[in-house]
Each structure stands twice: as C-alpha cells, then as structure tokens.
Protein backbone atom coordinates (compact mmCIF):
# COMPACT_ATOMS: atom_id res chain seq x y z
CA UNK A 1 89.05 109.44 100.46
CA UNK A 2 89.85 111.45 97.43
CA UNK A 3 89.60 114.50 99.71
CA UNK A 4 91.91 113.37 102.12
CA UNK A 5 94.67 112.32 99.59
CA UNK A 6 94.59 116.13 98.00
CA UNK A 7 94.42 117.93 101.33
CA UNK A 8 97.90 115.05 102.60
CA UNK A 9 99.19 116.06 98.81
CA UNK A 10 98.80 119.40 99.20
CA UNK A 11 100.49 119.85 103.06
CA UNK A 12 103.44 117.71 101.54
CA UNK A 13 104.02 120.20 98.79
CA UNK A 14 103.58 122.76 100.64
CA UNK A 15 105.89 122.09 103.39
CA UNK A 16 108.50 119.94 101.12
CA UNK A 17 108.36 116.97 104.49
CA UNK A 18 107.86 113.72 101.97
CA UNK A 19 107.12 110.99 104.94
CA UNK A 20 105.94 107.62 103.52
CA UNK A 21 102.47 107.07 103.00
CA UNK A 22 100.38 104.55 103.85
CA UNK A 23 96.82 103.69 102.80
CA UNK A 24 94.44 100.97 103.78
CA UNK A 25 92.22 100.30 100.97
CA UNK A 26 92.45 102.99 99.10
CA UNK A 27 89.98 101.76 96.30
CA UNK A 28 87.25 100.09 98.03
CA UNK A 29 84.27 102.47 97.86
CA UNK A 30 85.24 104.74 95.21
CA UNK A 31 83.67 104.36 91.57
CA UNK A 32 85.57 103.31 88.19
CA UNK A 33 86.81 107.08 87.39
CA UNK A 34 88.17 107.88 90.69
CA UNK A 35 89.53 104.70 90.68
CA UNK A 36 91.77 105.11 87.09
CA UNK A 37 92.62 108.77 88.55
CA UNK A 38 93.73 107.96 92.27
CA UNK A 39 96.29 104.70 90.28
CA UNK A 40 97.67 107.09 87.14
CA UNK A 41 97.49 110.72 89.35
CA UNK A 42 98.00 110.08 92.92
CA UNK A 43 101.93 108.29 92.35
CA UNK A 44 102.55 111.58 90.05
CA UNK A 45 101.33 113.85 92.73
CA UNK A 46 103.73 112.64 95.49
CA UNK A 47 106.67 111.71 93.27
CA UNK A 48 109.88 110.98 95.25
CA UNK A 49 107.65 110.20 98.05
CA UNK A 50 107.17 106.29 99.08
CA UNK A 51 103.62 105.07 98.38
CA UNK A 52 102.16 102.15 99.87
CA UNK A 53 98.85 100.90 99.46
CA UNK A 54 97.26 97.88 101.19
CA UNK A 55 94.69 96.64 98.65
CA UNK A 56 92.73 93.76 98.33
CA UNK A 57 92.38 91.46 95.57
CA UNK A 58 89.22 92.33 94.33
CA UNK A 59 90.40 96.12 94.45
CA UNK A 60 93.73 95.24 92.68
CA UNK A 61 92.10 94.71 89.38
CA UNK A 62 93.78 94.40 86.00
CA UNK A 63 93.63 98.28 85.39
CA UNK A 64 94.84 99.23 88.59
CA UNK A 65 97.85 97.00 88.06
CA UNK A 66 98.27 98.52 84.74
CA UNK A 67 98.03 101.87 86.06
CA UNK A 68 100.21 101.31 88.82
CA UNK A 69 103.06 99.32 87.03
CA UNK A 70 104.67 102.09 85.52
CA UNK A 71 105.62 103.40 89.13
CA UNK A 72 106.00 100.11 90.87
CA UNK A 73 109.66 99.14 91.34
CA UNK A 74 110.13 95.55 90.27
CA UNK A 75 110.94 93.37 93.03
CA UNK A 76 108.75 95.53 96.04
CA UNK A 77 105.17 94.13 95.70
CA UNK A 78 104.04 91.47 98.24
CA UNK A 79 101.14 89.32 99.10
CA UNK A 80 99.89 88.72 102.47
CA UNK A 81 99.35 84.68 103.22
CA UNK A 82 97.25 83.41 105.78
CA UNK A 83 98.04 79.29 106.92
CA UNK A 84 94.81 76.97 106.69
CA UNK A 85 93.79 77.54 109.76
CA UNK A 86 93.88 81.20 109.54
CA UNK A 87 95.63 82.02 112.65
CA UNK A 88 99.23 82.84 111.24
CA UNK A 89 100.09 85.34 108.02
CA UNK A 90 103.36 85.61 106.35
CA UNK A 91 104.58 88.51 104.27
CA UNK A 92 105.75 86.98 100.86
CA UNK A 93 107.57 88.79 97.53
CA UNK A 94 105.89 88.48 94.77
C-alpha cells in the first residue's frame, strides 16, 4: 500500500497531472506508524491534489481524524448509511 502511494506520488510530481485520488481502505492492514505517516505525510505529499479516502470506522480512529483534520475542508466529509434491511445506502454530510 505504502509502496503504491509513493510510486502514484512520485509519477504525479513528476509529470505535474494532479487527477483526484481515490483509495479504498487505505489503513486496514498497515501497523500504527504507517498509519500516523500515510494521515500527517500522504495529504502533504499531493498538496493541491483532491484526496479521498474510503475508510471504515474502525480504521477512522481518533488519531487519524486528528491527523487528517488539519487538511479536511469543513463541510466535505460524509458517512455512508445503509436502511434496516440493508438493501439501500444513502450518502449523508456529516
């Protein structure tokens, strides 16, 4: 993971094209360290760029909220909401 996001860094540096990026669970089987560095580094590393990250609650943690709220624009973090039965989601501002 931590690979990937350096060698996607590094070609959008290198070639000045900032597309958005987009990462699935960026946090789920990487340890405490990595972790603190990929929430305080990886927003610094593709600055002007848009980030999003689709975490899940046990990954959003209160230090990767802290980490992350410094870069977070107020007003563009949601919550994905699934209806009792489970069969219908609805994207919802937090």
């Amino acid at each position: 993971m931590i690979l990937g996001m350096s060698f996607m860094s590094a070609l959008m540096t290198i070639s000045g094209f900032k597309a958005p990026v987009i990462i699935d669970t960026p946090l789920g089987k990487i340890d405490d360290e990595h972790r603190k560095n990929i929430t305080s580094e990886l927003p610094v590393f593709l600055e002007g760029t848009q980030l999003i990250l689709f975490v899940t609650p046990t990954e959003y943690d209160p230090k990767v909220k802290s980490n992350l709220s410094k870069f977070i624009l107020k007003g563009n973090t949601y919550n994905i909401v699934e209806n009792a039965k489970n069969d219908e989601s609805q994207v919802v501002r937090k």
